[in-house]
PDB file of N, CA and C in Angstrom:
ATOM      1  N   UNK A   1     193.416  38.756 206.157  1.00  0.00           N
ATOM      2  CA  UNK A   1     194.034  39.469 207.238  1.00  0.00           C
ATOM      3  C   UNK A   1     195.254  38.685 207.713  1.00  0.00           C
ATOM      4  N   UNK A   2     196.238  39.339 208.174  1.00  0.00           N
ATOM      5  CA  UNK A   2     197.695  39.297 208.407  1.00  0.00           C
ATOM      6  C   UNK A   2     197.734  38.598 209.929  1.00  0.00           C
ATOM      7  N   UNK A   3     198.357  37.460 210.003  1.00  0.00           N
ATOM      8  CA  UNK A   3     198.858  36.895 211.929  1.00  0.00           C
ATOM      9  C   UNK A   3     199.425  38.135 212.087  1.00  0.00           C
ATOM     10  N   UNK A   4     200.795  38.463 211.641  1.00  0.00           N
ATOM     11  CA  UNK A   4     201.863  38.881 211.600  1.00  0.00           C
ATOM     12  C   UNK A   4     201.459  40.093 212.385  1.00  0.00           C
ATOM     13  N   UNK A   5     202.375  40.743 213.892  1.00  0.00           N
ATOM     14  CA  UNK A   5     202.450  41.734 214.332  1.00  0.00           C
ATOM     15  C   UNK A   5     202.697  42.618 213.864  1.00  0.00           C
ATOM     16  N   UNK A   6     202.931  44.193 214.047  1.00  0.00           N
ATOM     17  CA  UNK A   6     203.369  45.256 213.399  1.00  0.00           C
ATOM     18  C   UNK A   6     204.864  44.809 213.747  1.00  0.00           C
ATOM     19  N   UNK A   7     205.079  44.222 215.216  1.00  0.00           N
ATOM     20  CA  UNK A   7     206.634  44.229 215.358  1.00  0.00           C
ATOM     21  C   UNK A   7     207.259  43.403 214.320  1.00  0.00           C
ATOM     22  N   UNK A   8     206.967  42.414 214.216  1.00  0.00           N
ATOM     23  CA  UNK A   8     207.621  41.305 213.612  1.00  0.00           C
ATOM     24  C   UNK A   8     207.772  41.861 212.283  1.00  0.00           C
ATOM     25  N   UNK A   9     206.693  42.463 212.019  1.00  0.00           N
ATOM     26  CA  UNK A   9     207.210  42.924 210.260  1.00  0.00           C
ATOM     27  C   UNK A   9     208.220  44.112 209.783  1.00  0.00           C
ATOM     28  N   UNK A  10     208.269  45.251 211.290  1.00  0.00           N
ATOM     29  CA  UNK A  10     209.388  45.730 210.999  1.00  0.00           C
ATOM     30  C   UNK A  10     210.599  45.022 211.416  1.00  0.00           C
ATOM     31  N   UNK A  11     210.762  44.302 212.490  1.00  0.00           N
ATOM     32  CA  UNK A  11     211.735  43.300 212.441  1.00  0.00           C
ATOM     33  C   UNK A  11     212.101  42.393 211.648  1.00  0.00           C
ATOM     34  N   UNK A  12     211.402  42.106 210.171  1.00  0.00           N
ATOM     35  CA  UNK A  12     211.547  41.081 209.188  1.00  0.00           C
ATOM     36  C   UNK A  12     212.125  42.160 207.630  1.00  0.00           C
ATOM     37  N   UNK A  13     211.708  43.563 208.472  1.00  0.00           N
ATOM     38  CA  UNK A  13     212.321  44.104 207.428  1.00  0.00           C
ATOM     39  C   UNK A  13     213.331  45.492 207.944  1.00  0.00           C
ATOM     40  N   UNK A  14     213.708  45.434 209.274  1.00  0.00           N
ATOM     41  CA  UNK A  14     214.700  45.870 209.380  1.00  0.00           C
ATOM     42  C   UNK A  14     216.176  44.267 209.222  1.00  0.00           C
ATOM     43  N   UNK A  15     215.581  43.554 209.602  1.00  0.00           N
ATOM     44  CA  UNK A  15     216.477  42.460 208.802  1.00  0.00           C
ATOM     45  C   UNK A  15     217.039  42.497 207.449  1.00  0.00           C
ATOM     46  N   UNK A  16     216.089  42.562 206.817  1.00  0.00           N
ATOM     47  CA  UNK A  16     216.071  42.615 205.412  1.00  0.00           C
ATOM     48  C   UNK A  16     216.615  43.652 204.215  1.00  0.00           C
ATOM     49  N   UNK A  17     216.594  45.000 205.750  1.00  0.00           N
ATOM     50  CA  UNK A  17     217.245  46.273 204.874  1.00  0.00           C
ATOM     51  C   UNK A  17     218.727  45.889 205.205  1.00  0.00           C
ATOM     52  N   UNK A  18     218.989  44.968 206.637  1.00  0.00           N
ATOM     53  CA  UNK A  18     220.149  44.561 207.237  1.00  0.00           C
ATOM     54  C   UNK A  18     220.816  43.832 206.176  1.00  0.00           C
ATOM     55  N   UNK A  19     220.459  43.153 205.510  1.00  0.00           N
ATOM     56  CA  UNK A  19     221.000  42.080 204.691  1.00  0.00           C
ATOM     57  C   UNK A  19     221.154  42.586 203.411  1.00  0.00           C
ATOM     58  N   UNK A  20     220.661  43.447 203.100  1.00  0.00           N
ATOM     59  CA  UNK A  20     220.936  44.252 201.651  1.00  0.00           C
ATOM     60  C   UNK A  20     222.161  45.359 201.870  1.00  0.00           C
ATOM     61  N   UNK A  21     222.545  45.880 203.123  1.00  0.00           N
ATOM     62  CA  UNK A  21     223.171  46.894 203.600  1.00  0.00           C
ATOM     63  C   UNK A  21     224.757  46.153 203.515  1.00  0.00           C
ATOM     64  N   UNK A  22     224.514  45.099 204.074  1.00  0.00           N
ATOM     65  CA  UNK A  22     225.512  44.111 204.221  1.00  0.00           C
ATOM     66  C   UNK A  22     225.950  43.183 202.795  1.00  0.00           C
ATOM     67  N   UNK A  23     225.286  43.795 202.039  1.00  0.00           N
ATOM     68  CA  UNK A  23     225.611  42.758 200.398  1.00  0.00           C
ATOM     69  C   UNK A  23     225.758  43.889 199.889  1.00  0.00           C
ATOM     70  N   UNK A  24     225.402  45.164 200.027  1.00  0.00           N
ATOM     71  CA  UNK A  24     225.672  46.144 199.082  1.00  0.00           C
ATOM     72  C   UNK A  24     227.012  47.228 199.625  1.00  0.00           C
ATOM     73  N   UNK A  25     227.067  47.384 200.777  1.00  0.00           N
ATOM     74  CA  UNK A  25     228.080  48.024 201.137  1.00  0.00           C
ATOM     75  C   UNK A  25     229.768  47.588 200.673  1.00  0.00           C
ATOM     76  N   UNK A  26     230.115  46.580 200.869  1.00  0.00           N
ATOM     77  CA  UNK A  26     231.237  46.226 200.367  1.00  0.00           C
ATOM     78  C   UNK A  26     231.471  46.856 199.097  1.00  0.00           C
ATOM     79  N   UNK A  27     230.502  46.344 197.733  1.00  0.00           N
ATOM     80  CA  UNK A  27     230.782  46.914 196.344  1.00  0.00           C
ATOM     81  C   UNK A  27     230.712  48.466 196.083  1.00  0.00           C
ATOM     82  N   UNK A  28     230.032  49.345 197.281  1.00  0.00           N
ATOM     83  CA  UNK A  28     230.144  50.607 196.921  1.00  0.00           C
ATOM     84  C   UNK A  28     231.633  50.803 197.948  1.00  0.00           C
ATOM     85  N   UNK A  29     231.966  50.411 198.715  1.00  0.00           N
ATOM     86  CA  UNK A  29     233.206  50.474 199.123  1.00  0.00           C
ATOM     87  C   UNK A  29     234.383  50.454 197.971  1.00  0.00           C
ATOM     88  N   UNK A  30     234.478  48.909 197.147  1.00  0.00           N
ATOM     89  CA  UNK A  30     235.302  48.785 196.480  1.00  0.00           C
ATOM     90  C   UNK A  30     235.225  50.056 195.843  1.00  0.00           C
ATOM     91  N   UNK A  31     233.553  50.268 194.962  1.00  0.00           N
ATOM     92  CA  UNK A  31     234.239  51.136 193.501  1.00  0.00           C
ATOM     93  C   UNK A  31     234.730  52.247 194.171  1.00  0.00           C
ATOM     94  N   UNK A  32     234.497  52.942 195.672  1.00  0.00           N
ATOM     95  CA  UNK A  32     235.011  54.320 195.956  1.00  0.00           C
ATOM     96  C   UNK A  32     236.610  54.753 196.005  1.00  0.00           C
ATOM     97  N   UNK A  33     237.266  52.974 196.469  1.00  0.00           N
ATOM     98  CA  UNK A  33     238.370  53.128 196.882  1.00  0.00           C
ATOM     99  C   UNK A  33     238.917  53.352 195.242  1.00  0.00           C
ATOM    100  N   UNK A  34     238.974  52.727 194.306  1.00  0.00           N
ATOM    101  CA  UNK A  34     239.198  52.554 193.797  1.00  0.00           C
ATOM    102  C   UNK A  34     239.225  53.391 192.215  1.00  0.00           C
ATOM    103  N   UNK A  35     237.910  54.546 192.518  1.00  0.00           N
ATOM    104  CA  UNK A  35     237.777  55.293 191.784  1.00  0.00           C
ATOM    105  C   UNK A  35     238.946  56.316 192.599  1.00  0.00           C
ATOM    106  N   UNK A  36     238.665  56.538 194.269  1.00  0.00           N
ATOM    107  CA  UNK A  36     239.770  57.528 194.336  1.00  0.00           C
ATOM    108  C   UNK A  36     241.552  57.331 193.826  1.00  0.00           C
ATOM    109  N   UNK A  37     241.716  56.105 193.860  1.00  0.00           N
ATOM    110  CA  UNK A  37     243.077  55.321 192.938  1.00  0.00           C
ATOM    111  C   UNK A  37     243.156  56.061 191.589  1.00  0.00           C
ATOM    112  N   UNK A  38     242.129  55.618 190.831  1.00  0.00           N
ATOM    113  CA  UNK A  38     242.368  56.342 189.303  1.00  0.00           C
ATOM    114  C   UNK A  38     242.066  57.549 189.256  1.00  0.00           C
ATOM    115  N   UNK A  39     241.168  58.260 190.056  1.00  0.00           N
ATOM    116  CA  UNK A  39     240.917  59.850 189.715  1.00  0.00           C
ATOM    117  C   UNK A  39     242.050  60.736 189.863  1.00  0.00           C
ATOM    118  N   UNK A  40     243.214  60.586 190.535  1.00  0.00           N
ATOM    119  CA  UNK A  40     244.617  61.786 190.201  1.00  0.00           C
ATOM    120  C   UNK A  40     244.904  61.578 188.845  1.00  0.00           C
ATOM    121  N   UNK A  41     244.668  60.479 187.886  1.00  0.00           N
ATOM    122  CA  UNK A  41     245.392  60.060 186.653  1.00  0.00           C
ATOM    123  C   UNK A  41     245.031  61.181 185.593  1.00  0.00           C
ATOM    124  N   UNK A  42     243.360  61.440 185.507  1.00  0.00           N
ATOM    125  CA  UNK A  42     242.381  62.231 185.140  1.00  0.00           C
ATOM    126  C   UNK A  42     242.802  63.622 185.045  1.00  0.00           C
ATOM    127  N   UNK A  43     243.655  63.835 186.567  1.00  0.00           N
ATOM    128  CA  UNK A  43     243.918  65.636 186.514  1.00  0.00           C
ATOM    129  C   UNK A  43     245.437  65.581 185.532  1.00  0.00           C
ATOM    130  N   UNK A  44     245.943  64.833 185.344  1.00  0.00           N
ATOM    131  CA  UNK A  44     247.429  65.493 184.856  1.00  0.00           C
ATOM    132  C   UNK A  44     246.660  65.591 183.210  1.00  0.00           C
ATOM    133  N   UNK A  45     246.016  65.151 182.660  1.00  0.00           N
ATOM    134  CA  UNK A  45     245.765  66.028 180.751  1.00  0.00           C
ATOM    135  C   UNK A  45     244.941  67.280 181.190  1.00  0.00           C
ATOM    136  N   UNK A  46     244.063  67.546 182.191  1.00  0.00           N
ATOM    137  CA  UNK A  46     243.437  68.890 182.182  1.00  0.00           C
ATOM    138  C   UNK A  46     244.513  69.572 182.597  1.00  0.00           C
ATOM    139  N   UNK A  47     245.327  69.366 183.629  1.00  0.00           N
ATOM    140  CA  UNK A  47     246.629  70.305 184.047  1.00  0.00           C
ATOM    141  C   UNK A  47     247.781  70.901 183.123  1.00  0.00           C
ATOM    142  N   UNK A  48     247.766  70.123 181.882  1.00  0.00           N
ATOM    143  CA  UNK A  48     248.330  69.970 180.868  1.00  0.00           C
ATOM    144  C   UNK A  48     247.949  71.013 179.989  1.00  0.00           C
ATOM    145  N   UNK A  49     246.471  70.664 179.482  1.00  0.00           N
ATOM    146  CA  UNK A  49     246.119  71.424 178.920  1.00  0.00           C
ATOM    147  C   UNK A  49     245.498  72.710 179.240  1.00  0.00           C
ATOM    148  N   UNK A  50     245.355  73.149 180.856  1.00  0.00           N
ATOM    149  CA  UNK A  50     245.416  74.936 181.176  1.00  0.00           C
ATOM    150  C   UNK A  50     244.129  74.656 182.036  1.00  0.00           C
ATOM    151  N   UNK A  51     243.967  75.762 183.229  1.00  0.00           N
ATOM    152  CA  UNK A  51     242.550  75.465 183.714  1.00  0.00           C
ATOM    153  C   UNK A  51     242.014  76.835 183.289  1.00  0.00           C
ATOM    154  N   UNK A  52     241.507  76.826 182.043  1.00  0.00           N
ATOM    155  CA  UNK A  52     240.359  77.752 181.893  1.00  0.00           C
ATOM    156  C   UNK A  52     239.108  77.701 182.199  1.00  0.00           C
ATOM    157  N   UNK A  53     237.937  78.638 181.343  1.00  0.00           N
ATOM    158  CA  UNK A  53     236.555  77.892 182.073  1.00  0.00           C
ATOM    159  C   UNK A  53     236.122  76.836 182.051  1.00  0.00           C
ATOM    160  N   UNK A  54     236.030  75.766 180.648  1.00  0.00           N
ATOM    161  CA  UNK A  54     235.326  74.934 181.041  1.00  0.00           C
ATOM    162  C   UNK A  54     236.428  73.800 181.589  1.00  0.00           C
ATOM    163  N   UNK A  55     237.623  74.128 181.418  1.00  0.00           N
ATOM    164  CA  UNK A  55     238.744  72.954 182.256  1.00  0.00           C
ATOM    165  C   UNK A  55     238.392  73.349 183.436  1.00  0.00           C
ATOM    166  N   UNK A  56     238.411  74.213 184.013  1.00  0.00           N
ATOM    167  CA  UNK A  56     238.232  74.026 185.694  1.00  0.00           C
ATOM    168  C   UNK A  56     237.031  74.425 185.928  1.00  0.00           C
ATOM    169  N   UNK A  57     236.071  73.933 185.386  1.00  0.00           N
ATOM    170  CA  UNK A  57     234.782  73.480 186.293  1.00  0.00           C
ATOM    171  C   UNK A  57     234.728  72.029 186.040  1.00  0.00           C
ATOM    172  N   UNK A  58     235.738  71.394 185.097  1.00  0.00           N
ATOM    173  CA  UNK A  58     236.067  70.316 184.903  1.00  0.00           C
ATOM    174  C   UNK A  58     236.466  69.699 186.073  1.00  0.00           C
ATOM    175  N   UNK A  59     237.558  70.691 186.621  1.00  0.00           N
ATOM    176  CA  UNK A  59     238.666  70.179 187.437  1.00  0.00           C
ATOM    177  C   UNK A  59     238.098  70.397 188.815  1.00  0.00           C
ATOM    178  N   UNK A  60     237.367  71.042 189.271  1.00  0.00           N
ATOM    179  CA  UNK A  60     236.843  71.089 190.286  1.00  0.00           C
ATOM    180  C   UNK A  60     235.566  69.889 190.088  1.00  0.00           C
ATOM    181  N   UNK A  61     235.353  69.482 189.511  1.00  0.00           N
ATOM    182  CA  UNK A  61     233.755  68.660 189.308  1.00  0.00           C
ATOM    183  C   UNK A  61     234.647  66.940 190.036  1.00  0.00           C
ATOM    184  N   UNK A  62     236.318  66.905 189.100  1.00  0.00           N
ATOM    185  CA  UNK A  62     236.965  65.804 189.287  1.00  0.00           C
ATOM    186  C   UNK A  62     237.346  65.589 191.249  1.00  0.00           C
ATOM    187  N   UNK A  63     237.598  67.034 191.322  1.00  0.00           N
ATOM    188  CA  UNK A  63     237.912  67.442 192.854  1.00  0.00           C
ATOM    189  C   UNK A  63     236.961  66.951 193.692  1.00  0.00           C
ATOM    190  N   UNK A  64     235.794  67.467 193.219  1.00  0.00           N
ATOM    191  CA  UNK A  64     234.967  66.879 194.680  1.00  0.00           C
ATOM    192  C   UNK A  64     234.576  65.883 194.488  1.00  0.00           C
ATOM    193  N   UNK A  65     234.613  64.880 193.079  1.00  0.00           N
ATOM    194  CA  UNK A  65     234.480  63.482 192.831  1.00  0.00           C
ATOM    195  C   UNK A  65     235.126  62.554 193.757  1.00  0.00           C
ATOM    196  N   UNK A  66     236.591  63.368 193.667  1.00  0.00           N
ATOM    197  CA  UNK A  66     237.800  62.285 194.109  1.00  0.00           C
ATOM    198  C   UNK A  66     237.421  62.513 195.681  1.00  0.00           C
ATOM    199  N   UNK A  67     236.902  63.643 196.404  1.00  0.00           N
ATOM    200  CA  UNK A  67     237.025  63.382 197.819  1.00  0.00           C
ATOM    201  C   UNK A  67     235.794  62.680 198.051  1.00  0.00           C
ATOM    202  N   UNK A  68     234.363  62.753 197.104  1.00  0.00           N
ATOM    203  CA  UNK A  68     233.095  61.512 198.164  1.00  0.00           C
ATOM    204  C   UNK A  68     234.153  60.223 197.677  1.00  0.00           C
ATOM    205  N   UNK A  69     234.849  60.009 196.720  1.00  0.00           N
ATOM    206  CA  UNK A  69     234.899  58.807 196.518  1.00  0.00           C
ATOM    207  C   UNK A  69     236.048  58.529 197.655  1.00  0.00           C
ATOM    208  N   UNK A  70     236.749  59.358 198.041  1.00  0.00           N
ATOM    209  CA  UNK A  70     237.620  58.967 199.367  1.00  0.00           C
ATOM    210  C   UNK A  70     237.173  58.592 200.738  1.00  0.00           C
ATOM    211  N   UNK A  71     235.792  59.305 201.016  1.00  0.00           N
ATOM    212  CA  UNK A  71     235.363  59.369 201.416  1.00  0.00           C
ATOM    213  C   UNK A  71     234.415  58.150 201.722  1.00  0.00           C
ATOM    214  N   UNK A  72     233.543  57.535 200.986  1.00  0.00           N
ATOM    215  CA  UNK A  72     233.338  56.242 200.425  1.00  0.00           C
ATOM    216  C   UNK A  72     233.980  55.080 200.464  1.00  0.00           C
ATOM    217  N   UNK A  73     235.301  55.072 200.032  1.00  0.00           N
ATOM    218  CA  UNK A  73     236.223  54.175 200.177  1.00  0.00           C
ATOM    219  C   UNK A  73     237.420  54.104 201.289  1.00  0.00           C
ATOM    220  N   UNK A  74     237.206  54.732 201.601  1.00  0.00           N
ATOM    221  CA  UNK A  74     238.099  54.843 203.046  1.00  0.00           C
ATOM    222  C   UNK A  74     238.041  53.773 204.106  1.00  0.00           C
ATOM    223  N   UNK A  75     237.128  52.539 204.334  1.00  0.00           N
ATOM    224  CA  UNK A  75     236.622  51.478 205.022  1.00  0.00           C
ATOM    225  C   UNK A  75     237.456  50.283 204.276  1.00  0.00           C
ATOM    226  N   UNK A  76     237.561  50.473 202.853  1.00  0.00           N
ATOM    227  CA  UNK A  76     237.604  49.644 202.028  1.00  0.00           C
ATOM    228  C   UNK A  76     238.901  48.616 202.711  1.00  0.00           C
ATOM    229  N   UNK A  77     238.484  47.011 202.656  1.00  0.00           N
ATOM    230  CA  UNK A  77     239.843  46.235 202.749  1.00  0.00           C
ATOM    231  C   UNK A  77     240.220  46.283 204.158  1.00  0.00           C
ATOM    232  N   UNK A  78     239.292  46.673 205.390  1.00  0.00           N
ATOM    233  CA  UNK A  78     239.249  46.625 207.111  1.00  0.00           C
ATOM    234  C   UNK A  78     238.667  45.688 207.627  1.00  0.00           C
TER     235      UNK A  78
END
């Protein structure tokens, strides 16, 4: 059987989600900013080559890529 309070253990692991939140947030920051950087590059060969059906469900799939990833990365480098 456990010393340990109920408090203390969610306090040892709201810490703990604290400290993972704080080591992991930055790197999903970077890749967002950074994917939204390269994702316009992506639309100029589908634009090129015509938006038919499967190009523009292409091009819309790239579309709402590029805005979570703006979305995502928008903190990035503050």
């Amino acid at each position: 059987m456990s010393n340990a309070s109920p408090s203390s253990r969610r306090e040892s692991l709201g810490l703990g989600l604290a400290t993972v939140r704080a080591t992991i947030a930055p790197t999903v920051r970077f890749v967002g900013f950074w994917t939204a950087v390269v994702l316009p590059f992506v639309y100029i060969p589908l634009l090129f080559a015509g938006l038919d059906g499967a190009t523009m469900n292409a091009f819309v799939a790239l579309l709402v890529a590029h805005v979570v990833s703006l979305l995502v990365g928008r903190e990035y480098g503050q």
